[in-house]
N, C-alpha and C. Protein backbone atom coordinates (compact mmCIF):
# COMPACT_ATOMS: atom_id res chain seq x y z
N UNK A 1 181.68 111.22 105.13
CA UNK A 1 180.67 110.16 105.11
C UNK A 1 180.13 109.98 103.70
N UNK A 2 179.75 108.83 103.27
CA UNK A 2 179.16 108.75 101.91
C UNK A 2 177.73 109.25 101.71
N UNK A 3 177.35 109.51 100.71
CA UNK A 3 176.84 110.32 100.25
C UNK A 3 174.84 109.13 100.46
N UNK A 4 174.95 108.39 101.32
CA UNK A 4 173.58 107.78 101.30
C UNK A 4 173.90 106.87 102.42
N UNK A 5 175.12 106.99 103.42
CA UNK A 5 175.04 106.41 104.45
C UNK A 5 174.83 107.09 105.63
N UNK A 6 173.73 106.21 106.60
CA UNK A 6 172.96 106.63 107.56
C UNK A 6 173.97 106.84 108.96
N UNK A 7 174.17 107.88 109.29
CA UNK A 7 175.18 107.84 110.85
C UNK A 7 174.56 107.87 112.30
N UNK A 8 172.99 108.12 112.18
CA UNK A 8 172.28 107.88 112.97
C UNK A 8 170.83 107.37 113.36
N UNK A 9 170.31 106.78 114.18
CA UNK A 9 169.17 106.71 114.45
C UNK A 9 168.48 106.75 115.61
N UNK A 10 167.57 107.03 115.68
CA UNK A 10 167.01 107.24 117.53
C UNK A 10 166.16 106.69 117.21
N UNK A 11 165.25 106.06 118.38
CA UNK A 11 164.25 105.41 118.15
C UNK A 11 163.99 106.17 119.21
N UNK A 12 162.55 106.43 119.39
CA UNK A 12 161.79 107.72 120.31
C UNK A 12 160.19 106.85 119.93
N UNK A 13 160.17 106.70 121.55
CA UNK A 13 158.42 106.03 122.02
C UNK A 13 157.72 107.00 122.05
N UNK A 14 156.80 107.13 121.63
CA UNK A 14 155.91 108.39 122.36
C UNK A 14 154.92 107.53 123.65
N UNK A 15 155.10 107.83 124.79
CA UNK A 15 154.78 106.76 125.69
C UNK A 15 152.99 107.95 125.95
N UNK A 16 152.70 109.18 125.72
CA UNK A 16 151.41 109.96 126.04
C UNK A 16 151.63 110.98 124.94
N UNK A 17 150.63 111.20 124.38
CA UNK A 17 150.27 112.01 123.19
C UNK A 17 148.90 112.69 123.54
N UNK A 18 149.32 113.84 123.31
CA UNK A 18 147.94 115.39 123.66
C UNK A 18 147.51 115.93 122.87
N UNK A 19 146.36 115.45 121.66
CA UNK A 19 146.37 116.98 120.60
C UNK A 19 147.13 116.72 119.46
N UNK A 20 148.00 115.35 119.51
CA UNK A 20 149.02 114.92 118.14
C UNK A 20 150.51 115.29 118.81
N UNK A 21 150.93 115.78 120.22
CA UNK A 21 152.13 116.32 120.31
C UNK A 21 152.28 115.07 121.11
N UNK A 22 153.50 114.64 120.90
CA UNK A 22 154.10 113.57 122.28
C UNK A 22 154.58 114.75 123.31
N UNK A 23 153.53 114.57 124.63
CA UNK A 23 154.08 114.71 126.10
C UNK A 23 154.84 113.86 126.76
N UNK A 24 154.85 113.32 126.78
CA UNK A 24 156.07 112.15 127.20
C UNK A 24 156.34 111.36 126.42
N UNK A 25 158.20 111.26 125.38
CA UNK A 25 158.77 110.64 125.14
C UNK A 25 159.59 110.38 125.95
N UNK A 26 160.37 108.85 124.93
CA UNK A 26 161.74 107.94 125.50
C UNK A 26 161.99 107.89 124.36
N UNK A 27 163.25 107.70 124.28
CA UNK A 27 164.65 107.13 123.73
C UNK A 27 164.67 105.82 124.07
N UNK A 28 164.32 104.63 122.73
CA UNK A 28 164.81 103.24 123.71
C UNK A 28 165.56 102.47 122.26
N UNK A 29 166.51 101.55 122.85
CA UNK A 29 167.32 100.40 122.06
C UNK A 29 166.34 99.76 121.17
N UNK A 30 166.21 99.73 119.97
CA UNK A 30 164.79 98.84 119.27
C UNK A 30 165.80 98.33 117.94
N UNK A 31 167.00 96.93 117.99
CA UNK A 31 167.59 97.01 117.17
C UNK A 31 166.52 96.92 115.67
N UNK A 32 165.51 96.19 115.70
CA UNK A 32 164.82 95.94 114.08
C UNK A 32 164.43 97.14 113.93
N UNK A 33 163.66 98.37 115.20
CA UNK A 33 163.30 99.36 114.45
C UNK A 33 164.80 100.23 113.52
N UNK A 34 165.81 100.54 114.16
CA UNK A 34 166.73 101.59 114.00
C UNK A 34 166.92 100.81 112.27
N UNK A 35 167.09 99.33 112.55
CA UNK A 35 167.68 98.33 111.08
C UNK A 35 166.38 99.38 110.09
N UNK A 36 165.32 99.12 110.48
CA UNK A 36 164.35 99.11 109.16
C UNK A 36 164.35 100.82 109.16
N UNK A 37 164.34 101.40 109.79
CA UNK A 37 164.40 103.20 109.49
C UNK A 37 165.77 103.40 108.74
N UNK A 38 166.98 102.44 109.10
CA UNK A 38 167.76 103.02 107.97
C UNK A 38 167.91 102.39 106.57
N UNK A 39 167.45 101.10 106.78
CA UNK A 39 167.29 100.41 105.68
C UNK A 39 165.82 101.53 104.29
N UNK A 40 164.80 101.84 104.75
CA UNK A 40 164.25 102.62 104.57
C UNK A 40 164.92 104.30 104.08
N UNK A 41 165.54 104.99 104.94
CA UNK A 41 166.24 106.07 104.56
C UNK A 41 166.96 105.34 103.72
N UNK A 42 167.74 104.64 103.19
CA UNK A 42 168.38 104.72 102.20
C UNK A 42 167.93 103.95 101.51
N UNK A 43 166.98 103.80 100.97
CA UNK A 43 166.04 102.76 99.79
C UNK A 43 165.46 104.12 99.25
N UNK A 44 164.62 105.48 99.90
CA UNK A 44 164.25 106.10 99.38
C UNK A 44 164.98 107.32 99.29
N UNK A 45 166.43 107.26 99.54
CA UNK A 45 167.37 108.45 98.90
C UNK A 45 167.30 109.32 100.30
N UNK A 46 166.75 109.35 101.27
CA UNK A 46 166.40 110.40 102.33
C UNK A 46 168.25 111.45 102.58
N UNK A 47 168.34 112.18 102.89
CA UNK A 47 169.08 113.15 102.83
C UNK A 47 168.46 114.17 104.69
N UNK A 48 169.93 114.33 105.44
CA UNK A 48 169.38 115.07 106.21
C UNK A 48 168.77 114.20 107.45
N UNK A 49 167.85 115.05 108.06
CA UNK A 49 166.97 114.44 109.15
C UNK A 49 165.59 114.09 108.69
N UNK A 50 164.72 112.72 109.21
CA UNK A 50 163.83 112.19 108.85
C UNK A 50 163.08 111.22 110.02
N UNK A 51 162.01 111.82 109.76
CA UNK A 51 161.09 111.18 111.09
C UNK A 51 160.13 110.11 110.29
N UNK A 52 160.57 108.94 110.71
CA UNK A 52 160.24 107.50 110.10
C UNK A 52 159.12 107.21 110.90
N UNK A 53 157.98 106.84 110.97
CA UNK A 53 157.11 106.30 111.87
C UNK A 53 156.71 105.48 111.73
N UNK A 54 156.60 103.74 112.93
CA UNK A 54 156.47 102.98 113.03
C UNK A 54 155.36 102.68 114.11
N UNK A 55 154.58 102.07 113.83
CA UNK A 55 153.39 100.84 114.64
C UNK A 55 153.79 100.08 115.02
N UNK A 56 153.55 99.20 116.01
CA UNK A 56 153.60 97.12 116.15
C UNK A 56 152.12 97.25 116.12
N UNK A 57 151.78 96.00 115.08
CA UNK A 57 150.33 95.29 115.34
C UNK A 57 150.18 94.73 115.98
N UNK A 58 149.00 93.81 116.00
CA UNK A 58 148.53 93.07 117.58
C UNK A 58 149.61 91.86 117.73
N UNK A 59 150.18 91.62 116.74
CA UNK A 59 151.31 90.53 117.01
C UNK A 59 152.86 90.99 116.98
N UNK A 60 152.80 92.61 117.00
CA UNK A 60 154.20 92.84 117.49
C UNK A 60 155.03 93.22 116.47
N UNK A 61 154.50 93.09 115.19
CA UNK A 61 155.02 93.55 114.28
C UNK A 61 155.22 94.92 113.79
N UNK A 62 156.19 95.62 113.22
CA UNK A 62 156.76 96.77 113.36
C UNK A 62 155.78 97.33 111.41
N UNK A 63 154.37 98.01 111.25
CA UNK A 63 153.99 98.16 110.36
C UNK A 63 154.27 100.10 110.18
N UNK A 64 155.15 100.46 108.94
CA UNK A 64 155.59 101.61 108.51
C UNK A 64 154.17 102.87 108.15
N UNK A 65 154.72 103.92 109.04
CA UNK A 65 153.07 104.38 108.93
C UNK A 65 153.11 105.79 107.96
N UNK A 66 154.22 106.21 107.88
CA UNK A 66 154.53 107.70 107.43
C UNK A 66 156.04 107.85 107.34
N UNK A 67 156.31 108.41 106.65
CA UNK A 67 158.18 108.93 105.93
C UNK A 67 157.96 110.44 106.41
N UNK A 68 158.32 111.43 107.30
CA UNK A 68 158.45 112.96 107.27
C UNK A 68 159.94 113.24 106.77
N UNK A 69 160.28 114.01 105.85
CA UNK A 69 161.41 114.65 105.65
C UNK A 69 161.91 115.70 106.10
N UNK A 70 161.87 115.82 107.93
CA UNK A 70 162.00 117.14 108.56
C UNK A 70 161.96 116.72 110.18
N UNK A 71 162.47 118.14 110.25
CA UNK A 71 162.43 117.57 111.66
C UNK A 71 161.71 117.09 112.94
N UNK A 72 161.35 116.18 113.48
CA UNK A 72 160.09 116.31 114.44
C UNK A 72 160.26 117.05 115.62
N UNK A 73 158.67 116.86 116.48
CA UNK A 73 158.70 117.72 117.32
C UNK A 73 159.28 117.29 118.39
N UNK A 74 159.83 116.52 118.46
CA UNK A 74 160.71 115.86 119.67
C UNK A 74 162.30 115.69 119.54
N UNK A 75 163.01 116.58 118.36
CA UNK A 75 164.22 116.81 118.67
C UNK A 75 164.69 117.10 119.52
N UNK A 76 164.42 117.98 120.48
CA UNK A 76 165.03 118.52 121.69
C UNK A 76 165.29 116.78 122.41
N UNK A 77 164.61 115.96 122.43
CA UNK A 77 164.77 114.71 123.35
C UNK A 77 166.17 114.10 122.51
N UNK A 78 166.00 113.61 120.97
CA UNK A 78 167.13 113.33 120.08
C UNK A 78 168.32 113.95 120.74
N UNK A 79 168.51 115.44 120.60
CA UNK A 79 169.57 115.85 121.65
C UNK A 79 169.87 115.37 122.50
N UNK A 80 168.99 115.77 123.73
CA UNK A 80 169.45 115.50 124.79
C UNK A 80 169.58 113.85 124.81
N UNK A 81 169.41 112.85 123.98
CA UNK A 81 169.98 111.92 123.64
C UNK A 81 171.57 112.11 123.60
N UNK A 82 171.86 112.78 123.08
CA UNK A 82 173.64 112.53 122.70
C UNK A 82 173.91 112.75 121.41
N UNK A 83 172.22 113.16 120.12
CA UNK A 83 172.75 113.04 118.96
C UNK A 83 172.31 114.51 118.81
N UNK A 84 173.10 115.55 118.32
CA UNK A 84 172.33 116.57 118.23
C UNK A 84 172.44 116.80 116.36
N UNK A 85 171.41 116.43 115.89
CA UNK A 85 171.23 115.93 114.50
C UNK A 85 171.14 117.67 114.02
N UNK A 86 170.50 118.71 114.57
CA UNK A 86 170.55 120.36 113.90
C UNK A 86 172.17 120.84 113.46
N UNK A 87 172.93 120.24 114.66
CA UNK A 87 174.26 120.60 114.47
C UNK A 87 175.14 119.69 113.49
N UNK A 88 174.69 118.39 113.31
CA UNK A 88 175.19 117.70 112.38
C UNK A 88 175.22 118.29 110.98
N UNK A 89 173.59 118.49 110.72
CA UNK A 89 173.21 119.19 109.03
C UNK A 89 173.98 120.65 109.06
N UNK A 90 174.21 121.02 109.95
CA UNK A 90 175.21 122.40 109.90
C UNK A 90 177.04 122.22 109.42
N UNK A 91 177.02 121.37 110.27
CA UNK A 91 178.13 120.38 110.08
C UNK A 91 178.40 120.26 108.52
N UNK A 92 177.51 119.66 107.41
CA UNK A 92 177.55 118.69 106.80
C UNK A 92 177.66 120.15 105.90
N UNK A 93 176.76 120.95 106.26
CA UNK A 93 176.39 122.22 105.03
C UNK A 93 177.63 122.69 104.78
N UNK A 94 178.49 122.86 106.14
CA UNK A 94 179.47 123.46 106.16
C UNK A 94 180.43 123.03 105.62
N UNK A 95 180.93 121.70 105.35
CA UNK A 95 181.31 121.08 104.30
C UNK A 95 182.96 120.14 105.35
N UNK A 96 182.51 120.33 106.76
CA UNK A 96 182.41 119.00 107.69
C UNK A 96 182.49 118.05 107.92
N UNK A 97 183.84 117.12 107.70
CA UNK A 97 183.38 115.65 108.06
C UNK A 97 182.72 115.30 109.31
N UNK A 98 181.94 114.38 108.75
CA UNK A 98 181.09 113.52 110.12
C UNK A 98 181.59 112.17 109.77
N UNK A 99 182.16 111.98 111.08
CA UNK A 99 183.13 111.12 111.44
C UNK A 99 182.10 109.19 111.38
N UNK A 100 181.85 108.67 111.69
CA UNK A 100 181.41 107.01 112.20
C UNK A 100 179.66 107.59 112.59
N UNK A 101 179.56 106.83 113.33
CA UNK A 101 177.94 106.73 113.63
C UNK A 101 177.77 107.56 115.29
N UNK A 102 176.40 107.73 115.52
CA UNK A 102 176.56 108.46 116.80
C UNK A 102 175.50 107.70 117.20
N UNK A 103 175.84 107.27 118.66
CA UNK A 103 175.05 106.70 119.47
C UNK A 103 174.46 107.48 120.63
N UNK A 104 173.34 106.95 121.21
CA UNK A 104 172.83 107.27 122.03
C UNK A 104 172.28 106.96 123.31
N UNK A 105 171.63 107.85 124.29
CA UNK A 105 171.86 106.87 125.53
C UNK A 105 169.94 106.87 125.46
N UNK A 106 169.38 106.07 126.52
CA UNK A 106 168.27 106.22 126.81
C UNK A 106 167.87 107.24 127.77
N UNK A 107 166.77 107.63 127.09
CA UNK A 107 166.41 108.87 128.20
C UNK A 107 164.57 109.13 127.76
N UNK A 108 164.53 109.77 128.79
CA UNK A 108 162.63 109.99 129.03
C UNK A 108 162.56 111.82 128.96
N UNK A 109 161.86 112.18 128.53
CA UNK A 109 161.21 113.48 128.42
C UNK A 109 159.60 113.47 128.70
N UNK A 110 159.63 114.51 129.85
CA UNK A 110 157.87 115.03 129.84
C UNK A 110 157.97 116.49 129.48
N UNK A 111 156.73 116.41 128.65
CA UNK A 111 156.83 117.66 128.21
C UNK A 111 155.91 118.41 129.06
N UNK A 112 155.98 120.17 130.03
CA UNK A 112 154.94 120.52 130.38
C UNK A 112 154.81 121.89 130.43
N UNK A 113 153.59 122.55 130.59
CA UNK A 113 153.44 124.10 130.65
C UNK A 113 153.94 124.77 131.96
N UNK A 114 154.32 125.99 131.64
CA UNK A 114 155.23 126.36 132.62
C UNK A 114 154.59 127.88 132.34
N UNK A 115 153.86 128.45 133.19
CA UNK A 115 153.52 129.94 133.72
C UNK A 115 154.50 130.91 134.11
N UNK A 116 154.40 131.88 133.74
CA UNK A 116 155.29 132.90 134.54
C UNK A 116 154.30 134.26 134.87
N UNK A 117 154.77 134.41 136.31
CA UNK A 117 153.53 136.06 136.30
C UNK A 117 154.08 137.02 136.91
N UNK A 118 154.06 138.13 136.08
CA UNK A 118 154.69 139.16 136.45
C UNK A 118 153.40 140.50 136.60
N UNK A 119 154.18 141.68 137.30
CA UNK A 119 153.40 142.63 137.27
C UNK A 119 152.94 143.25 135.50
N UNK A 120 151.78 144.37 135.98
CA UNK A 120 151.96 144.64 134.16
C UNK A 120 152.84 145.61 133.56
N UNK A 121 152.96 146.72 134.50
CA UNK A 121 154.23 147.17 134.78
C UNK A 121 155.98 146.42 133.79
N UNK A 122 155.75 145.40 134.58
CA UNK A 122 157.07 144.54 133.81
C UNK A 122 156.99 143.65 132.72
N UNK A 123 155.71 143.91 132.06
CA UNK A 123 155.31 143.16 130.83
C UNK A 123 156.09 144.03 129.78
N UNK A 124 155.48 145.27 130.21
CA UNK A 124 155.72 147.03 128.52
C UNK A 124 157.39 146.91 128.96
N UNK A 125 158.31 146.20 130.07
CA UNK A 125 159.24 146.58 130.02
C UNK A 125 159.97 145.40 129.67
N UNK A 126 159.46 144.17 129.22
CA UNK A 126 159.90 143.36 128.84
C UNK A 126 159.51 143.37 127.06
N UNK A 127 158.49 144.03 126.52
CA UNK A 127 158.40 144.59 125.27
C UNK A 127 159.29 145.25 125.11
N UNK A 128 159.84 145.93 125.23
CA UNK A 128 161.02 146.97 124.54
C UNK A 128 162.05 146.43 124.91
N UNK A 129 162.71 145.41 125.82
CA UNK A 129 163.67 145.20 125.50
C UNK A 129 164.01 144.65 124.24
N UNK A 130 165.46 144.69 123.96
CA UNK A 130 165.84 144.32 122.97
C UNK A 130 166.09 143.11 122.66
């Protein structure tokens, strides 16, 4: 792949946000957003994975809010998209062709807390394992 061309993009809604974390994302088709995040990654050299963040104002317009050069907290959804972008940069380090562009499907993620209770007994024996 050349050395400033973009092979992917996800566009990821945060449809509920808790605290700054998206609890429920989507994955959705947004052709002007994916155009202007890569048009963007490659105006400012971006390299790697990059979490572009976009607004619409009250008239729908798509206003650029922040450039992150890393990964966000909603990769796991990117994955389970179809793009698994950690394995790509491994890929790439490794010295890897990456083949055309990678697409993706739509998909929804809720994010939620999940308890587990055990005796205490099986806590000190879950410490020492290895």
């Amino acid at each position: 792949s050349g050395a400033n061309e973009v092979l992917a993009t996800v566009v990821r809604e945060r449809n509920k946000v808790d605290s700054g974390i998206a609890v429920i994302s989507s994955t959705i088709r947004d052709v002007e957003l994916e155009t202007l995040a890569a048009n963007i990654a490659q105006a400012v050299g971006l390299r790697y994975v990059a979490n572009i963040q976009f607004k619409r104002d009250r008239h729908g317009q798509p206003k650029l809010l922040e450039i992150n050069p890393r990964f966000p907290g909603t990769m796991s959804l990117t994955v389970a998209a179809g793009v698994n972008m950690p394995e790509m940069c491994l890929h790439e380090a490794a010295g890897l062709a990456l083949d055309g562009h990678y697409p993706f499907k739509e998909i929804s993620m809720v994010r939620t807390w999940h308890e587990t209770f055990i005796e205490q007994g099986e806590l000190q024996l879950l410490a020492e394992a290895p």
